[in-house]
C-alpha atoms as a PDB file:
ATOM      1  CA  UNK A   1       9.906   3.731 -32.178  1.00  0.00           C
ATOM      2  CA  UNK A   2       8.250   4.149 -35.653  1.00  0.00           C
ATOM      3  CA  UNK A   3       5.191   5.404 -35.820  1.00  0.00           C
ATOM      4  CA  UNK A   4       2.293   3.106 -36.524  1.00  0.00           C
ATOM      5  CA  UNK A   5       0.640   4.011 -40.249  1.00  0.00           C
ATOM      6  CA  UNK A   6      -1.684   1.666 -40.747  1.00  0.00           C
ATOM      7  CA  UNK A   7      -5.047   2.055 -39.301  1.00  0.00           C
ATOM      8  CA  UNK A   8      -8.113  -0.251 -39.571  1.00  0.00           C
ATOM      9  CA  UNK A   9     -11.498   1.206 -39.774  1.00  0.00           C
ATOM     10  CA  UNK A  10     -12.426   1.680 -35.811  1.00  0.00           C
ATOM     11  CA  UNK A  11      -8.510   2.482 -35.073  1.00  0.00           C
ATOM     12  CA  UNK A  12      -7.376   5.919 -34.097  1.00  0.00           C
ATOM     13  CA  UNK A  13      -3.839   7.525 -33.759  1.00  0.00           C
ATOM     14  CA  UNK A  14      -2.989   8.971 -30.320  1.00  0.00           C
ATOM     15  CA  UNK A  15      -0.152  10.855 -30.198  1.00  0.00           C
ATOM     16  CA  UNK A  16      -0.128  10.159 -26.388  1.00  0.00           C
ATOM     17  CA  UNK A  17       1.058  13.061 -23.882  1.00  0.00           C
ATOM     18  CA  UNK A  18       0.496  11.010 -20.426  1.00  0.00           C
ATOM     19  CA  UNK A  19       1.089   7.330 -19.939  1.00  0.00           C
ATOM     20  CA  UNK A  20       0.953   5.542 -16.063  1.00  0.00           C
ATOM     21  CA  UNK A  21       2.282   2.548 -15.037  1.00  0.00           C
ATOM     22  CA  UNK A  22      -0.135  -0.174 -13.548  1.00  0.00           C
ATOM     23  CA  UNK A  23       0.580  -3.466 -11.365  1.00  0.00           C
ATOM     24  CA  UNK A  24      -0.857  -5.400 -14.647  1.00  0.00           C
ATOM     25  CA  UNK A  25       2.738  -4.257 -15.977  1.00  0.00           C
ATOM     26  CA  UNK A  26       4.724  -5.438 -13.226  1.00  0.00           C
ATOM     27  CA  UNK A  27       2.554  -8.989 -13.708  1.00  0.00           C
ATOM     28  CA  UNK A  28       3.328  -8.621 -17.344  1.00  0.00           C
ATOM     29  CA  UNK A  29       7.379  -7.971 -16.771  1.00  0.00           C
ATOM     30  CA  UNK A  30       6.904 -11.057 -14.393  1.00  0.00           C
ATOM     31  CA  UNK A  31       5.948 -13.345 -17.452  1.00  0.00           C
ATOM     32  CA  UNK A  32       2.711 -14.135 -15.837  1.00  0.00           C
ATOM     33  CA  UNK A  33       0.396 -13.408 -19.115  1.00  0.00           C
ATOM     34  CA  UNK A  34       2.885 -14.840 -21.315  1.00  0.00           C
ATOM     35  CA  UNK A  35       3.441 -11.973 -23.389  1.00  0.00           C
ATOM     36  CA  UNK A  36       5.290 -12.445 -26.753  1.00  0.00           C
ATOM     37  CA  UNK A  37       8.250 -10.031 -26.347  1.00  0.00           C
ATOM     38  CA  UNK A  38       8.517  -6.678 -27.710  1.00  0.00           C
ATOM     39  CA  UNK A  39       5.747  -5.392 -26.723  1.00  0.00           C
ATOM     40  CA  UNK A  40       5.745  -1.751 -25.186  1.00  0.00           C
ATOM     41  CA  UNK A  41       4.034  -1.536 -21.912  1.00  0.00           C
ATOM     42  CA  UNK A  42       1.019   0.327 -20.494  1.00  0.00           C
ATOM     43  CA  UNK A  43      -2.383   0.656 -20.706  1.00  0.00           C
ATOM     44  CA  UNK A  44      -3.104   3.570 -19.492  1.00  0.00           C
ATOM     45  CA  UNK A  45      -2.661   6.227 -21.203  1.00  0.00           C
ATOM     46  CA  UNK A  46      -4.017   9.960 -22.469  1.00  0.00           C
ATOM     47  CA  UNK A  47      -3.406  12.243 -25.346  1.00  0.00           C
ATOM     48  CA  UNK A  48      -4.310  13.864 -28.740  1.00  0.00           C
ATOM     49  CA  UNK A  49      -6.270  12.620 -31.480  1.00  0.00           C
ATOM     50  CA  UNK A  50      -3.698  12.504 -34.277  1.00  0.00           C
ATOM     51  CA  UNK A  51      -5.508  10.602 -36.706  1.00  0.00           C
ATOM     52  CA  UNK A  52      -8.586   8.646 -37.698  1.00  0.00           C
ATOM     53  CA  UNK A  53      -9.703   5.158 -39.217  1.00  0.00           C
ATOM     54  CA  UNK A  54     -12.494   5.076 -41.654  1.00  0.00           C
ATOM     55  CA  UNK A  55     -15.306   4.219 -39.949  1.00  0.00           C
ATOM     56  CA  UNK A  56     -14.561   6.224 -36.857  1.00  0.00           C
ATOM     57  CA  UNK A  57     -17.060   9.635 -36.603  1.00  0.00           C
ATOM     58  CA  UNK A  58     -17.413  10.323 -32.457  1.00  0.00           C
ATOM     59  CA  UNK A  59     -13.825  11.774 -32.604  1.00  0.00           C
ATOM     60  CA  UNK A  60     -12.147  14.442 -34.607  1.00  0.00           C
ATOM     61  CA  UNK A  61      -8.169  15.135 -35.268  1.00  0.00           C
ATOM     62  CA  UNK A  62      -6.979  17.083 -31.814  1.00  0.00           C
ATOM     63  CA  UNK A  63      -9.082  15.842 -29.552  1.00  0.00           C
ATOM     64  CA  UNK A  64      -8.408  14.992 -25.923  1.00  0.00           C
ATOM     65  CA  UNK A  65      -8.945  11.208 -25.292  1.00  0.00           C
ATOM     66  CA  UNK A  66      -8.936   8.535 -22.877  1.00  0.00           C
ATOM     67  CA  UNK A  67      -6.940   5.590 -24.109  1.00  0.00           C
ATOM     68  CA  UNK A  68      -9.167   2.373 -23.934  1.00  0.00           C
ATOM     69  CA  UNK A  69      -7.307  -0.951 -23.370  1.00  0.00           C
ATOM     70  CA  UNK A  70      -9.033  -3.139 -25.123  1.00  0.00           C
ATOM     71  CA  UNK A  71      -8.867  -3.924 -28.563  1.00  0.00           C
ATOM     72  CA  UNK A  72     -11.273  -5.265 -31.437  1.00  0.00           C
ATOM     73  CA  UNK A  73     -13.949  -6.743 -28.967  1.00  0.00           C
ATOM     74  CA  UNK A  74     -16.544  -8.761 -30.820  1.00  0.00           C
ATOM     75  CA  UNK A  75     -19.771  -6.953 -29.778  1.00  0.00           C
ATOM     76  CA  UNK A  76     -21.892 -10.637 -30.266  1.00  0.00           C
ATOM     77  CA  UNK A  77     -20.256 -13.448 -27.481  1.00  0.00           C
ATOM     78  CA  UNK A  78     -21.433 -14.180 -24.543  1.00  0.00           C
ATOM     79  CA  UNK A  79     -19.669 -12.332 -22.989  1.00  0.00           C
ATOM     80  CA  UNK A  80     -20.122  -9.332 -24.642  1.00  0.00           C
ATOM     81  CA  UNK A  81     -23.824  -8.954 -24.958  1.00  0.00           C
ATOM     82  CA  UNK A  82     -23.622 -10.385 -20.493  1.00  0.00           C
ATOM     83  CA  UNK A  83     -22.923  -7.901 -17.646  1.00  0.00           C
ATOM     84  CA  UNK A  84     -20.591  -5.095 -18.645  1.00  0.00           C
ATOM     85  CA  UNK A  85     -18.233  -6.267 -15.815  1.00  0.00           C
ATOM     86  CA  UNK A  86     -17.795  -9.363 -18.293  1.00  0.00           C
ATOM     87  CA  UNK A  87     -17.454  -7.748 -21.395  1.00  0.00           C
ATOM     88  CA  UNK A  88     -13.121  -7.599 -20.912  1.00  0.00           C
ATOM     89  CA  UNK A  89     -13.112 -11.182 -21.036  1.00  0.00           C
ATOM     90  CA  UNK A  90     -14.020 -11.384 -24.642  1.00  0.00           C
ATOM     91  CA  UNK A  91     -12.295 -14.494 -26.360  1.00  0.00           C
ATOM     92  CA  UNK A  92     -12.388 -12.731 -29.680  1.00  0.00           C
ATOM     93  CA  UNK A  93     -11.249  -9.597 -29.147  1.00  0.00           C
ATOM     94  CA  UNK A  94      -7.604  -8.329 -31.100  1.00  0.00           C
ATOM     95  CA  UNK A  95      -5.856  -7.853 -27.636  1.00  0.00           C
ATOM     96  CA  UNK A  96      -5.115  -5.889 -25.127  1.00  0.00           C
ATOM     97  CA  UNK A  97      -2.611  -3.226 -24.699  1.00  0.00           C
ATOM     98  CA  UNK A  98       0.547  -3.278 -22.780  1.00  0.00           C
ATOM     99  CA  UNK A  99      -0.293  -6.882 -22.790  1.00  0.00           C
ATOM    100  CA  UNK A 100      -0.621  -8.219 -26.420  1.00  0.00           C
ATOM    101  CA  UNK A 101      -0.403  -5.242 -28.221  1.00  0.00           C
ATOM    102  CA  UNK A 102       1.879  -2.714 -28.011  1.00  0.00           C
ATOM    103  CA  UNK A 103       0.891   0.202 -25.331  1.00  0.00           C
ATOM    104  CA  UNK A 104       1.094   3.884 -23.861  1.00  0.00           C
ATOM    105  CA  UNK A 105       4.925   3.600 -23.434  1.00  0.00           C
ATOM    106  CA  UNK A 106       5.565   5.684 -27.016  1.00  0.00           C
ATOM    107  CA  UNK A 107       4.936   8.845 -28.904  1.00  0.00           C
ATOM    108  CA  UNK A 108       2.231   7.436 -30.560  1.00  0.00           C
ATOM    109  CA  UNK A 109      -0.526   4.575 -30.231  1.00  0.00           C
ATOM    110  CA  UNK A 110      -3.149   2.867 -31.728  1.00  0.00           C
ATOM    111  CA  UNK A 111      -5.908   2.707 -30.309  1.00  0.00           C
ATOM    112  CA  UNK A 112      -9.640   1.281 -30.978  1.00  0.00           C
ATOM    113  CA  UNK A 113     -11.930   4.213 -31.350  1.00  0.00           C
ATOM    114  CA  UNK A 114     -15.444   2.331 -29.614  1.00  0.00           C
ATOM    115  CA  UNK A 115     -13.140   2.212 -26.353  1.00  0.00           C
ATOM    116  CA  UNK A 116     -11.718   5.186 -26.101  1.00  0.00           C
ATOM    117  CA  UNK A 117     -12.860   8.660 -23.936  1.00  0.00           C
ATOM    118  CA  UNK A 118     -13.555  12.214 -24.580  1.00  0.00           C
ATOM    119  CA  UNK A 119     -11.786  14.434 -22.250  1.00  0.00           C
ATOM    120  CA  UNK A 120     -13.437  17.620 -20.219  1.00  0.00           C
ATOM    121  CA  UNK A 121     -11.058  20.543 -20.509  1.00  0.00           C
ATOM    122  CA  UNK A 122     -10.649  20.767 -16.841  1.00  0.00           C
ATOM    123  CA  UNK A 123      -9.354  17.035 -16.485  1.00  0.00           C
ATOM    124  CA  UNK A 124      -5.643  17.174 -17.119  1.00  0.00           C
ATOM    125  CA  UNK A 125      -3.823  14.632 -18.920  1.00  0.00           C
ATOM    126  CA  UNK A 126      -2.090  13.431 -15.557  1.00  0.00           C
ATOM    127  CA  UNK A 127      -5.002  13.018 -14.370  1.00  0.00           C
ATOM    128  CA  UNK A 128      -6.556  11.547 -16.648  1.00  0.00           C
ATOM    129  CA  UNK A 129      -3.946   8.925 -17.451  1.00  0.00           C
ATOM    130  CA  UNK A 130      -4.658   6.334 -14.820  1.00  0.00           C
ATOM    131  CA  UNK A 131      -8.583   6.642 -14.984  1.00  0.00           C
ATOM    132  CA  UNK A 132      -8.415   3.895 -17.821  1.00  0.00           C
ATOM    133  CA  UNK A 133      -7.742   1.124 -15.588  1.00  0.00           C
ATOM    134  CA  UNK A 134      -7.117   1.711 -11.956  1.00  0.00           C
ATOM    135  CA  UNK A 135     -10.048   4.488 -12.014  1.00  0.00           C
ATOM    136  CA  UNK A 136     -12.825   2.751 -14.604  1.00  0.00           C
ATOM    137  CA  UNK A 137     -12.063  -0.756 -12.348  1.00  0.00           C
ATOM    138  CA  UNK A 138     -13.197   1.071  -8.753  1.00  0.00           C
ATOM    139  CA  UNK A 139     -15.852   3.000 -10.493  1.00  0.00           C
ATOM    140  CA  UNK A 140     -17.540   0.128 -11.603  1.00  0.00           C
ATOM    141  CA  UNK A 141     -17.899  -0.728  -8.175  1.00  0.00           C
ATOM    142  CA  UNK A 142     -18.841   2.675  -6.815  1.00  0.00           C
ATOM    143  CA  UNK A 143     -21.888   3.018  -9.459  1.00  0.00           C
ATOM    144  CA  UNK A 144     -23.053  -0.891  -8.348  1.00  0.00           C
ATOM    145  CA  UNK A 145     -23.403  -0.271  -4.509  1.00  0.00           C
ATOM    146  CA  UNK A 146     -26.673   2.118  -5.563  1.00  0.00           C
ATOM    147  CA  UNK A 147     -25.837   4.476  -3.020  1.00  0.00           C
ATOM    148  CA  UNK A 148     -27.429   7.716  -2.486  1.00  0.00           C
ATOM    149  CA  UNK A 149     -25.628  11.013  -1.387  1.00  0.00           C
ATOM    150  CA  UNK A 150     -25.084  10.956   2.012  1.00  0.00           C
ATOM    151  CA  UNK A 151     -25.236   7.664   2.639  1.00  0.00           C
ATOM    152  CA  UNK A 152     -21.776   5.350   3.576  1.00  0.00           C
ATOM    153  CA  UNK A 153     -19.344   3.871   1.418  1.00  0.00           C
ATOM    154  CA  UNK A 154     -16.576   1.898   3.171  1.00  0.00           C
ATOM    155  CA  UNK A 155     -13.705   1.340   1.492  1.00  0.00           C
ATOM    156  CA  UNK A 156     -11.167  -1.650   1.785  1.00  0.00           C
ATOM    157  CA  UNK A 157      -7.331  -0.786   0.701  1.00  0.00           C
ATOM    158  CA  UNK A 158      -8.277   2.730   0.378  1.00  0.00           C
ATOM    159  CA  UNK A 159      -4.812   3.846   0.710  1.00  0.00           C
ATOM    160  CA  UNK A 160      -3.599   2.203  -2.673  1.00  0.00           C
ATOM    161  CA  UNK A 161      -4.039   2.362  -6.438  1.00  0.00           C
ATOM    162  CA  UNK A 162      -7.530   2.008  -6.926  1.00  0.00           C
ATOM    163  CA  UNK A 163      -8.801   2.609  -3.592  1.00  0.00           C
ATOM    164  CA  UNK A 164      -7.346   6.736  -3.213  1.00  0.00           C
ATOM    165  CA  UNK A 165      -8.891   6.622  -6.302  1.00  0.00           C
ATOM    166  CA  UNK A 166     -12.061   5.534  -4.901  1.00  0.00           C
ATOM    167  CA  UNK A 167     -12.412   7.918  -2.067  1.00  0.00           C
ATOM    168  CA  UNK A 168     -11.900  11.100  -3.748  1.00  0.00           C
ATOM    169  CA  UNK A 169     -14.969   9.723  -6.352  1.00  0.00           C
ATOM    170  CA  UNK A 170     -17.341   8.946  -3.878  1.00  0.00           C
ATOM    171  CA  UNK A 171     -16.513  11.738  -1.454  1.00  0.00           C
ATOM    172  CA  UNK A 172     -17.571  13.805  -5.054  1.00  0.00           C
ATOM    173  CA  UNK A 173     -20.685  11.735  -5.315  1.00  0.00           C
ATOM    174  CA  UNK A 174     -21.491  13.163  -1.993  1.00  0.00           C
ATOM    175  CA  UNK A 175     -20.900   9.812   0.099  1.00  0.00           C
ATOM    176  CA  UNK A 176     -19.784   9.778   3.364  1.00  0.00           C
ATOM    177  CA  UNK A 177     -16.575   7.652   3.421  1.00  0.00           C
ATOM    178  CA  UNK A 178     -15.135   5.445   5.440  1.00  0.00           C
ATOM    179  CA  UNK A 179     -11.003   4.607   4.202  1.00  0.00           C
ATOM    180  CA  UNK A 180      -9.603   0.796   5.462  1.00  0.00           C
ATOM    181  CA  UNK A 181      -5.837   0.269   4.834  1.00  0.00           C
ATOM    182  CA  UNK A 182      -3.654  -2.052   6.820  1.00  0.00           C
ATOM    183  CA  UNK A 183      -0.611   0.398   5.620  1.00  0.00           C
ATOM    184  CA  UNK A 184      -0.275   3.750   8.068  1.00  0.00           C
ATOM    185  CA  UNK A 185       1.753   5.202   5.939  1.00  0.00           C
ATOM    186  CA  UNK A 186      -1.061   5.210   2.545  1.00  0.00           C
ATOM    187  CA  UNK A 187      -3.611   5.871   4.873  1.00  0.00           C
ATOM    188  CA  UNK A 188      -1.815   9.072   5.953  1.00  0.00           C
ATOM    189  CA  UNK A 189      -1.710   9.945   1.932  1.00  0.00           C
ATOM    190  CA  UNK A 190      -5.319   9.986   1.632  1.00  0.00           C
ATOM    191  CA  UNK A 191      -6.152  11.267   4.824  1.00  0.00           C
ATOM    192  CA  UNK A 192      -6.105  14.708   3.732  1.00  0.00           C
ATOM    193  CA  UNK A 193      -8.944  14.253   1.595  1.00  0.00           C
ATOM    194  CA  UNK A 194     -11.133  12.813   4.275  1.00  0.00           C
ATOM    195  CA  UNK A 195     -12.148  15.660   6.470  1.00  0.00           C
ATOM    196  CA  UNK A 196     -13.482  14.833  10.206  1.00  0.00           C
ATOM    197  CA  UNK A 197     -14.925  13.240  11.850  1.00  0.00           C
ATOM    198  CA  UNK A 198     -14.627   9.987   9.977  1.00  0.00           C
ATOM    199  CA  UNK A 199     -10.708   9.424   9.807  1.00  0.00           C
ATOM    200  CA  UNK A 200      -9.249   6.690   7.964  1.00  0.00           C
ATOM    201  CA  UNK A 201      -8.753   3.652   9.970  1.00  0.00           C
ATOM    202  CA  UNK A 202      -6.833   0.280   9.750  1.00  0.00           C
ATOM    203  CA  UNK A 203      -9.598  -1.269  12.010  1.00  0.00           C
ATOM    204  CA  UNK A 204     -11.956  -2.657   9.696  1.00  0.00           C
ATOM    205  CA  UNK A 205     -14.136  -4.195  12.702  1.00  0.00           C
ATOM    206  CA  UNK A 206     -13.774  -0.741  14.342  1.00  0.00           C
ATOM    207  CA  UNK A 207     -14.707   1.102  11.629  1.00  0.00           C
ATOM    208  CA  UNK A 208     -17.745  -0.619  10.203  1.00  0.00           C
ATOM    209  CA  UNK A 209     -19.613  -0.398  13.411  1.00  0.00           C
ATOM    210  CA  UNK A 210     -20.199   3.035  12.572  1.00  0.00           C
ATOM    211  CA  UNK A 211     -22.276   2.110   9.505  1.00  0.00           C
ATOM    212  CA  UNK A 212     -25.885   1.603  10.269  1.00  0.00           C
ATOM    213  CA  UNK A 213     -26.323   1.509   6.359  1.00  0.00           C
ATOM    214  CA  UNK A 214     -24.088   1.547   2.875  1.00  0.00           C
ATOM    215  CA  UNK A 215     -21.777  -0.290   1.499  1.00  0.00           C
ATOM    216  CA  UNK A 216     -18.158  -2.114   1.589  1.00  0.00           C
ATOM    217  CA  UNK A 217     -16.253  -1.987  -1.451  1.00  0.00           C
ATOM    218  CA  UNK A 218     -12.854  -4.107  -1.475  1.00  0.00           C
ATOM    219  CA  UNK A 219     -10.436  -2.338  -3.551  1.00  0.00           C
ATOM    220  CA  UNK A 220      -7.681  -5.225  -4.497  1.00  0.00           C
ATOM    221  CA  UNK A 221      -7.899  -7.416  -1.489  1.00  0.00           C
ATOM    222  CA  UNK A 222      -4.865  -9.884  -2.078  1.00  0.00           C
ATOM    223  CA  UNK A 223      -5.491 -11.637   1.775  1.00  0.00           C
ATOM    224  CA  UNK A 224      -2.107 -13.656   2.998  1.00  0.00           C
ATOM    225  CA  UNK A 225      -3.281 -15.108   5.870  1.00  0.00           C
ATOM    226  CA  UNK A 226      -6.716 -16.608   7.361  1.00  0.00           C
ATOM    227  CA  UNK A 227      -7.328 -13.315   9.439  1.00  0.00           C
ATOM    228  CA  UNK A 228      -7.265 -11.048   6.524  1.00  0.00           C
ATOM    229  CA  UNK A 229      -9.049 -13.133   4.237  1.00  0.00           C
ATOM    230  CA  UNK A 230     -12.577 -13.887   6.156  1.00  0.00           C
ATOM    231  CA  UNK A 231     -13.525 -10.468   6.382  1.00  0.00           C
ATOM    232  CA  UNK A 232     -12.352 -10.055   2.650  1.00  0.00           C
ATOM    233  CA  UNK A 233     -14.872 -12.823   1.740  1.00  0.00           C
ATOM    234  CA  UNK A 234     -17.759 -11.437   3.906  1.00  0.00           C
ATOM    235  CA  UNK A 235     -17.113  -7.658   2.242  1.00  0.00           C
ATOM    236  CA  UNK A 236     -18.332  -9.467  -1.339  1.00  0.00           C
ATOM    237  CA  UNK A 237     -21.842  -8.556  -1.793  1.00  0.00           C
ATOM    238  CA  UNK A 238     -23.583 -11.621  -3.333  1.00  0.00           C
END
């Protein structure tokens, strides 16, 4: 693919070295956001500073960066002065990429510059790669439950993209955590990073009687049938 040489003034280059593959790509591939074909996939993604718009001064050429997926936001809707869980649903923004722009998927990528991440040398570039949606989405949620150290995070799904994600933050966070998954086999994935005597379990009744205080964070719930989707409603915290 050639490589993009035009840069606005908040753009920068990425000359990406890790890009991951989200379920937003599968919906995209499915035709669900009605995205106007090419378009190179992935929004998630991680590399080098490679070069710089004009207006852009938090980030120099060779730094390690988070790729931000969203694009041109307007800073001044509704939406974007509201909560910062709303701020993605800006009506102005230039796009989004993977979806409307093009994405990770490719040696280079332009990105915009107020969305992107600075790096820690100890965070590796696989690592870091699918922090930019699957990891920033269950984070949100961690840092909203208000939970001290040592208190007890439950965690619906925690056996899949954003959930595994979501144990090993808030075991780091010093939570004690409780991992829900009606799938044995992801369960037994994350398992290892639960040590005893809180196992994961796919008993969600069983398991949340051992929480006389904390929290229940639903990671994806997608319920299929009445029985799975009451105690997805009553896990919302109004």
């Amino acid at each position: 693919m050639p490589t993009p040489n035009s840069l606005s003034a908040h753009d920068m280059l990425i000359r990406v070295a890790v890009a991951s593959l989200c379920h937003t790509d599968g919906m995209v591939t499915a035709g669900i956001f009605k995205t106007s074909l090419p378009c190179t996939a992935s929004h998630e993604g991680a590399g080098t500073v490679a070069a710089l718009g004009s207006n852009v001064n938090e980030f120099h050429i060779g730094d390690r960066v988070l790729c931000g997926w969203a694009y041109g936001r307007c800073g001044m809707c509704a939406d974007c002065t509201g909560p910062e869980e709303s701020t993605q649903y800006c009506t102005k923004s230039g796009g989004t990429l993977g979806i409307s722009l093009d994405g990770n998927f490719a040696e280079y990528v332009v990105v915009d510059a107020r969305e992107a991440n600075l790096l820690p040398g100890n965070l590796s570039f696989q690592s870091a790669a699918p922090l930019a949606c699957a990891g920033t989405t269950i984070w949100s949620g961690i840092v909203r439950a208000e939970l001290k150290p040592g208190e007890w995070l439950a965690i619906v799904g925690a056996g899949g993209g954003l959930g595994h994600l979501g144990v090993q933050m808030a075991k780091a966070q010093g939570l004690n955590v409780i991992g829900i998954d009606a799938q044995r086999w992801s369960l037994s994935v994350v398992c290892a990073s639960l040590p005893p005597p809180k196992p994961l379990s796919s008993s969600p009744s069983s398991a949340l009687k051992t929480l006389n205080s904390g929290a229940v964070l639903s990671a994806g719930s997608c319920p299929e049938g009445v029985d799975a989707a009451w105690p997805s409603v009553h896990a919302v915290r109004s």
